[in-house]
Structure formats: structure tokens, C-alpha cells
PDB file of N, CA and C in Angstrom:
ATOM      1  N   UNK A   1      44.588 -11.563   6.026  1.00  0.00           N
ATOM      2  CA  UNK A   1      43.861 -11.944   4.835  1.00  0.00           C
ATOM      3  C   UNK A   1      42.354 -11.795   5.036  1.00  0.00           C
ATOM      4  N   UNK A   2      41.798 -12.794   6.208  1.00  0.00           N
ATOM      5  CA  UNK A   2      40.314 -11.878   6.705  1.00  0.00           C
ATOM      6  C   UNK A   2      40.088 -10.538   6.703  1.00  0.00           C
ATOM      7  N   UNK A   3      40.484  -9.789   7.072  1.00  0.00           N
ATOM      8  CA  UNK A   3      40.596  -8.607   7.728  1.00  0.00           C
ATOM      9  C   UNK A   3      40.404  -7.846   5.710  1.00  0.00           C
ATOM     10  N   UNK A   4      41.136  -8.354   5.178  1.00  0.00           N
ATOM     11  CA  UNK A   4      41.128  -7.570   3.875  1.00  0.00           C
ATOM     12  C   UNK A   4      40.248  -7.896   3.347  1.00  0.00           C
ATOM     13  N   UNK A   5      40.024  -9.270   3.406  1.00  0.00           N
ATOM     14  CA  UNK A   5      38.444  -9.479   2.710  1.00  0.00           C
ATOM     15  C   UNK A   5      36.911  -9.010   3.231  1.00  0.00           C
ATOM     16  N   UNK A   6      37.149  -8.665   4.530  1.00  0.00           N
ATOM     17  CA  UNK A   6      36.075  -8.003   5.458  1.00  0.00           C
ATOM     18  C   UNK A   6      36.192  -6.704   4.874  1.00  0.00           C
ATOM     19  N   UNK A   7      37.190  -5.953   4.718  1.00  0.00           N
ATOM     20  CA  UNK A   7      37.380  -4.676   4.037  1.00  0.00           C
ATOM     21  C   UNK A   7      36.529  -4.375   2.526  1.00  0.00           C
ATOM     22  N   UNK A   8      37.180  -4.765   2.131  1.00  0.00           N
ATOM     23  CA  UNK A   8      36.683  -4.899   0.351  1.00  0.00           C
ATOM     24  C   UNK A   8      35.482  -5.116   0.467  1.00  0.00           C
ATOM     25  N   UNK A   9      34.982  -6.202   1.117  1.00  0.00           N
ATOM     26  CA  UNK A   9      33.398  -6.407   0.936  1.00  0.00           C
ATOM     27  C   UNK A   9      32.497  -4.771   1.770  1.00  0.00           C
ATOM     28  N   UNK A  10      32.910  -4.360   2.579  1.00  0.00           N
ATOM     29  CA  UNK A  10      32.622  -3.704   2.745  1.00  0.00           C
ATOM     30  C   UNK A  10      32.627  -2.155   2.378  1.00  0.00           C
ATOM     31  N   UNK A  11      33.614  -1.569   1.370  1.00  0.00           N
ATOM     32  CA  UNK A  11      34.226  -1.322   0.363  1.00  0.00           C
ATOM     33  C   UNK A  11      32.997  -1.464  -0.879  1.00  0.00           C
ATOM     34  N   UNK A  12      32.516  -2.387  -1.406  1.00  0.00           N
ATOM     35  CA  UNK A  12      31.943  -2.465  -2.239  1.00  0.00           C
ATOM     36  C   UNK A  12      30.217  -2.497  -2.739  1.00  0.00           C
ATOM     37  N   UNK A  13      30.172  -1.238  -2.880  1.00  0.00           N
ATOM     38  CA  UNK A  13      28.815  -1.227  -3.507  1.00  0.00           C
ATOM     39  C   UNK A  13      27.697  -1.764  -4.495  1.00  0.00           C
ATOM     40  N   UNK A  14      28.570  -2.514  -5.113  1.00  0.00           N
ATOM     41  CA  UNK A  14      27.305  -3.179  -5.663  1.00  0.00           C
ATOM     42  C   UNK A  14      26.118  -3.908  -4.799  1.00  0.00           C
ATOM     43  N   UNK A  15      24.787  -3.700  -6.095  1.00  0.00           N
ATOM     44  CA  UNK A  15      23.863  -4.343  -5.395  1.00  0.00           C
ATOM     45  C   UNK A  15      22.691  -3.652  -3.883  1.00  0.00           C
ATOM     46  N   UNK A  16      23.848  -2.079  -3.404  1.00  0.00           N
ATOM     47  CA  UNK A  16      23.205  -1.567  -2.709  1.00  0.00           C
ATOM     48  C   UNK A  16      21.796  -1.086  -2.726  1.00  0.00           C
ATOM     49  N   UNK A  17      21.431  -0.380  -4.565  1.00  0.00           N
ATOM     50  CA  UNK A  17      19.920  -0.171  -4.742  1.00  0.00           C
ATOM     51  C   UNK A  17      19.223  -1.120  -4.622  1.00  0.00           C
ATOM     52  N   UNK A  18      19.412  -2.290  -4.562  1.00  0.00           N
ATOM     53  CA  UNK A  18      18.487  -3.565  -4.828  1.00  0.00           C
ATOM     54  C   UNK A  18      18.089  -3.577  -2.712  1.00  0.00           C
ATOM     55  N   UNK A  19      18.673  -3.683  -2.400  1.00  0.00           N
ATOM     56  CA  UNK A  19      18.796  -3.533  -0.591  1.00  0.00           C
ATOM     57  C   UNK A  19      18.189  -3.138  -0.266  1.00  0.00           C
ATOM     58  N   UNK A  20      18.652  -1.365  -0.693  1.00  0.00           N
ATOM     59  CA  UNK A  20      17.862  -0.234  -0.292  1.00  0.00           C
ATOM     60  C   UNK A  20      16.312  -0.362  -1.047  1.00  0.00           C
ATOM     61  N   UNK A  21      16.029  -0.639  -2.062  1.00  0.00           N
ATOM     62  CA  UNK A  21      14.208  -0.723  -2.608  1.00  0.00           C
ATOM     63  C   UNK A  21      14.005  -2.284  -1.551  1.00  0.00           C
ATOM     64  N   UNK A  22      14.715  -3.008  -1.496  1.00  0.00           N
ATOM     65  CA  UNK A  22      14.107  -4.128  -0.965  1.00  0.00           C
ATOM     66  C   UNK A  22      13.343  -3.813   0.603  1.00  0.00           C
ATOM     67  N   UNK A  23      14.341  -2.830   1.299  1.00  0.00           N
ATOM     68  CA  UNK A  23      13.949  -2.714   2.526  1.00  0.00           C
ATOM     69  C   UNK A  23      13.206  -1.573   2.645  1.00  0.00           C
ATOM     70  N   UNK A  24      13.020  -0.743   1.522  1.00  0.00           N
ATOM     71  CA  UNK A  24      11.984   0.474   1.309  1.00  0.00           C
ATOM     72  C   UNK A  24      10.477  -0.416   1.333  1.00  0.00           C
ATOM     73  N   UNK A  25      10.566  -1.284  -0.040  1.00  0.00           N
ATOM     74  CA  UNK A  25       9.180  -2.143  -0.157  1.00  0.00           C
ATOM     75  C   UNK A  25       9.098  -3.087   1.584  1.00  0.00           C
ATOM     76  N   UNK A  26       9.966  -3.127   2.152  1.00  0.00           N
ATOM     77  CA  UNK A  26       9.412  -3.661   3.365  1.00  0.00           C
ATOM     78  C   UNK A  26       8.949  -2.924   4.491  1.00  0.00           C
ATOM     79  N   UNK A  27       8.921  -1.590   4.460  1.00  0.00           N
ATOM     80  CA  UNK A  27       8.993  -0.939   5.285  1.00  0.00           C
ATOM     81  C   UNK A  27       7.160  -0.073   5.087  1.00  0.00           C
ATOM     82  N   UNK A  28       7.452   0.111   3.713  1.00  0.00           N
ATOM     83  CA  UNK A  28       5.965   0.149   2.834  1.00  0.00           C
ATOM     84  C   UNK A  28       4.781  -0.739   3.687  1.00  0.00           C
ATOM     85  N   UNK A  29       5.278  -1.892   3.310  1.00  0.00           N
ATOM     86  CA  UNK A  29       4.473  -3.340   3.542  1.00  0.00           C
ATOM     87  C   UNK A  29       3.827  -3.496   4.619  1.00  0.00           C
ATOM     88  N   UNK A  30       4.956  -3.243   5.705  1.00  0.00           N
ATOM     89  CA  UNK A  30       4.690  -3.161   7.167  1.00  0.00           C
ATOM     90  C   UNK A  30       3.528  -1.957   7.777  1.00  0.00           C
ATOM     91  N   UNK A  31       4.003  -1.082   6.833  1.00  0.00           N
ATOM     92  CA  UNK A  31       3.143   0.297   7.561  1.00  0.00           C
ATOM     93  C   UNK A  31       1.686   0.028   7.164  1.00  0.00           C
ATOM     94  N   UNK A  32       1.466  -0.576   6.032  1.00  0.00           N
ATOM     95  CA  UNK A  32       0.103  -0.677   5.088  1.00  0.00           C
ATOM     96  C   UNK A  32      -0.454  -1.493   5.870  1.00  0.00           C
ATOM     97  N   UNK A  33       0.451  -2.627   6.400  1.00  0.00           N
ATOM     98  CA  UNK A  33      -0.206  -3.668   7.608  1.00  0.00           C
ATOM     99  C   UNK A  33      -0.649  -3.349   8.962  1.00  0.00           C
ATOM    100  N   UNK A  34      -0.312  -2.212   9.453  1.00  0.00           N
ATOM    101  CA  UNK A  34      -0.678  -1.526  10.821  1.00  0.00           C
ATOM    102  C   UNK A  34      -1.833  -0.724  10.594  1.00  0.00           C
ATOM    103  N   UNK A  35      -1.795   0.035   9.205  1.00  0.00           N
ATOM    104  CA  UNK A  35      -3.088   1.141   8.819  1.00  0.00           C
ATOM    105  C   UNK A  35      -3.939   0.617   8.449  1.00  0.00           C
ATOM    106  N   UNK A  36      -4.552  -0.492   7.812  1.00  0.00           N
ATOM    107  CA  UNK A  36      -4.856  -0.706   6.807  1.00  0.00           C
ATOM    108  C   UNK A  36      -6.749  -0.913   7.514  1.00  0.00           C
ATOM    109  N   UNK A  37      -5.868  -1.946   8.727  1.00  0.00           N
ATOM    110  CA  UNK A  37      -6.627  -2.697  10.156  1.00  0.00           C
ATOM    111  C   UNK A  37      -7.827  -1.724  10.209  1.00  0.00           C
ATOM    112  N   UNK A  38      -6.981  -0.149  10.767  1.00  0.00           N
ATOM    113  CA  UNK A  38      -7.992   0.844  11.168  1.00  0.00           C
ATOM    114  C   UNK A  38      -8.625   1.610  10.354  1.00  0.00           C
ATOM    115  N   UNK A  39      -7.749   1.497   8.920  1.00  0.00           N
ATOM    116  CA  UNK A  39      -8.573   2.696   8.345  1.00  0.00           C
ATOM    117  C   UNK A  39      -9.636   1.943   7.214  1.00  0.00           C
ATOM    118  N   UNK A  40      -9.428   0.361   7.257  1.00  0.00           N
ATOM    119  CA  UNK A  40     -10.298  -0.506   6.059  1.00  0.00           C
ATOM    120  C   UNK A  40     -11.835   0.088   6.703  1.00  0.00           C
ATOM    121  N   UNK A  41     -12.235  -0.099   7.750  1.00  0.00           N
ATOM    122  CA  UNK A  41     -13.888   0.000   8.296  1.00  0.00           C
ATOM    123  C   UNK A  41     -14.301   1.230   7.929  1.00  0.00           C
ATOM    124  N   UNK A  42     -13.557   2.716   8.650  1.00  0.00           N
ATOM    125  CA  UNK A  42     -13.840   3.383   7.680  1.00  0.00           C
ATOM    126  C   UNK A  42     -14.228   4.062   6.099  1.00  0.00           C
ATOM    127  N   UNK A  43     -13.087   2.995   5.193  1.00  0.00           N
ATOM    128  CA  UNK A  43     -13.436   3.497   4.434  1.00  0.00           C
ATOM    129  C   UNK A  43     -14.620   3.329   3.806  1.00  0.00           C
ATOM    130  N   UNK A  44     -15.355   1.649   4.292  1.00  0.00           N
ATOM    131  CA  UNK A  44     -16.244   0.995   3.966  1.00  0.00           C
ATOM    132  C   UNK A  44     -17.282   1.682   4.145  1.00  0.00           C
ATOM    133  N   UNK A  45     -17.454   2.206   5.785  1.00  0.00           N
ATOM    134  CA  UNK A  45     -18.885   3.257   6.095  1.00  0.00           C
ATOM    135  C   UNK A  45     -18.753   4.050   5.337  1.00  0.00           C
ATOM    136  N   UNK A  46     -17.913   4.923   4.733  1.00  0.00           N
ATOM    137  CA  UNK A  46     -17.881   6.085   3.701  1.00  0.00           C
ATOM    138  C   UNK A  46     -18.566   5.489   2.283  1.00  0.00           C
ATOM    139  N   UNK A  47     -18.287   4.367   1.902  1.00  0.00           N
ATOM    140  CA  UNK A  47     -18.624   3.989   0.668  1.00  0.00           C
ATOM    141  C   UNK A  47     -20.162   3.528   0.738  1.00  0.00           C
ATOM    142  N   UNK A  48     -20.018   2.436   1.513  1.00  0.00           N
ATOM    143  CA  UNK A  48     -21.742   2.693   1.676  1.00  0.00           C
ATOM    144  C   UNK A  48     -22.396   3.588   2.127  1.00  0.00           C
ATOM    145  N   UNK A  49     -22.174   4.495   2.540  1.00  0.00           N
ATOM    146  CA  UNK A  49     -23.405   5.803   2.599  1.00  0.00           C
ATOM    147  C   UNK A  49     -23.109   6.575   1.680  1.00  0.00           C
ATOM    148  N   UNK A  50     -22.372   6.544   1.148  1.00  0.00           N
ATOM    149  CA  UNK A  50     -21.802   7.036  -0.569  1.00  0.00           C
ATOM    150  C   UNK A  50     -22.717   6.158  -1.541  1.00  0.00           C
ATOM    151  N   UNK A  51     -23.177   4.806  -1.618  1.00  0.00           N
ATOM    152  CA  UNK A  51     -23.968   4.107  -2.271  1.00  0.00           C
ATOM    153  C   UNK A  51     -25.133   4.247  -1.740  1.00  0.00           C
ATOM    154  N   UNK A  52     -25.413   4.634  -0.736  1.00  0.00           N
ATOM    155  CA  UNK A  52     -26.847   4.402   0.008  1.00  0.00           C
ATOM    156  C   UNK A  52     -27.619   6.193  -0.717  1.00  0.00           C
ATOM    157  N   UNK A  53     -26.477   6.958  -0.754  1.00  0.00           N
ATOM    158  CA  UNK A  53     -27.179   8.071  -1.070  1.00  0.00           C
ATOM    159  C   UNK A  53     -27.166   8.096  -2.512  1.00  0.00           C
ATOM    160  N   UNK A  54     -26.206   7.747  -2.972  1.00  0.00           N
ATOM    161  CA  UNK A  54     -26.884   7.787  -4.386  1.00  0.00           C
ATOM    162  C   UNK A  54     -27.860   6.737  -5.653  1.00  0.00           C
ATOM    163  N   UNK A  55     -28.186   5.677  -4.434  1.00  0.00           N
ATOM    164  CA  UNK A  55     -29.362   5.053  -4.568  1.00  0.00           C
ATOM    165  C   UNK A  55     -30.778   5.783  -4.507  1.00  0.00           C
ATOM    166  N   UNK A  56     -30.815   6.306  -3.151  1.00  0.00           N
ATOM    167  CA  UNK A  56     -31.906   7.281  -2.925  1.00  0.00           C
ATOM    168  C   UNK A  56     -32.282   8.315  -3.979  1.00  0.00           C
ATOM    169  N   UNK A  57     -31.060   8.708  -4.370  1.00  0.00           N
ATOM    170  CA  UNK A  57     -31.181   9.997  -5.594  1.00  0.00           C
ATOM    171  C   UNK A  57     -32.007   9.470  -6.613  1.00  0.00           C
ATOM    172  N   UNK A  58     -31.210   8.124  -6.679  1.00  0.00           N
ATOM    173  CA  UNK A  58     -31.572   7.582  -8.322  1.00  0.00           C
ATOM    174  C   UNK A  58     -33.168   7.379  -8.403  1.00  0.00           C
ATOM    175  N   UNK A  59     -33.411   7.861  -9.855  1.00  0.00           N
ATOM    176  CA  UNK A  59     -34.957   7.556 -10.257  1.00  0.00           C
ATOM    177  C   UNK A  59     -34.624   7.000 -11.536  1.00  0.00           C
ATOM    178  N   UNK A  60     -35.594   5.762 -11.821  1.00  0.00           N
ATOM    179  CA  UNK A  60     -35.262   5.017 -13.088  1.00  0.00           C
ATOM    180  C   UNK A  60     -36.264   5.885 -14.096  1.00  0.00           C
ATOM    181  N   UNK A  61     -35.988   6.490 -15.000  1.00  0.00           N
ATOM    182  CA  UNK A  61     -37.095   6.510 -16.503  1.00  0.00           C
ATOM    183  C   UNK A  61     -38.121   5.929 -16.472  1.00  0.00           C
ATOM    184  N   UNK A  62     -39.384   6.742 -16.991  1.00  0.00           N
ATOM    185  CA  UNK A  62     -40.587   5.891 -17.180  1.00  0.00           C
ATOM    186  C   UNK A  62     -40.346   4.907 -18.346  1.00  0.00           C
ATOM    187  N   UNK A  63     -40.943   3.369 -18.288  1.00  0.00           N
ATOM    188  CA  UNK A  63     -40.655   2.800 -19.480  1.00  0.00           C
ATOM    189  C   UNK A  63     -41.534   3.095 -20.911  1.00  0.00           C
ATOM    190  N   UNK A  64     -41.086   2.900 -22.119  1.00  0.00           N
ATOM    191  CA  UNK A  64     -41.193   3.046 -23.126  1.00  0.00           C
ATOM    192  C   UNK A  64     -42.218   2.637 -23.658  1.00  0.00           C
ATOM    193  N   UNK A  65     -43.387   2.472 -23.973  1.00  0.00           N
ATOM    194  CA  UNK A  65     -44.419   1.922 -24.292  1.00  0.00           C
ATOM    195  C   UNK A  65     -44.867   1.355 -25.780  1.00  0.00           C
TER     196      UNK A  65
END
């Protein structure tokens, strides 16, 4: 009687997509948590010298008199 109910359950698919995205989004999660460490500083120096230069560029309008 175990043995058949160990069967069937195993036998039965429902519910497998929910599993499979569950352990996709965990697997996601995890990787974003190992990269994230090394590549956050970078992206930051990129952005500020991305802001730093186009500060420099910028010239405000003479004002309006």
C-alpha cells in the first residue's frame, strides 16, 4: 500500500511548473547575490565619471535680463 502511494505521488505531475519557476527564481537570486558584491562598485565609478563629465560639459545660458 506504501509502495503504491510512493508510486503515484511520484507519477504525478502536478504543480511541477510552480517548482521548477520556484527554483529557477532561486537560482536567479543566488547568482545576483554573488555578482552583484563585485560588479555594484564598478558600476558606480562608471556613473560618476559619467556625471562628472557631463557636468564639466554643461554650460548654463546667460540669464535673461
Amino acid at each position: 500500500m506504501v509502495s503504491q502511494m510512493f508510486r503515484r505521488f511520484l507519477a504525478d505531475e502536478r504543480g511541477q511548473d510552480l517548482i521548477e519557476y520556484g527554483l529557477l527564481a532561486g537560482i536567479i537570486g543566488i547568482a545576483g547575490a554573488l555578482i552583484l558584491p563585485s560588479v555594484g562598485p564598478l558600476m558606480d565609478n562608471a556613473f560618476r565619471n559619467w556625471g562628472t563629465q557631463i557636468y564639466s560639459i554643461w554650460e548654463p545660458s546667460a540669464p535673461v535680463p
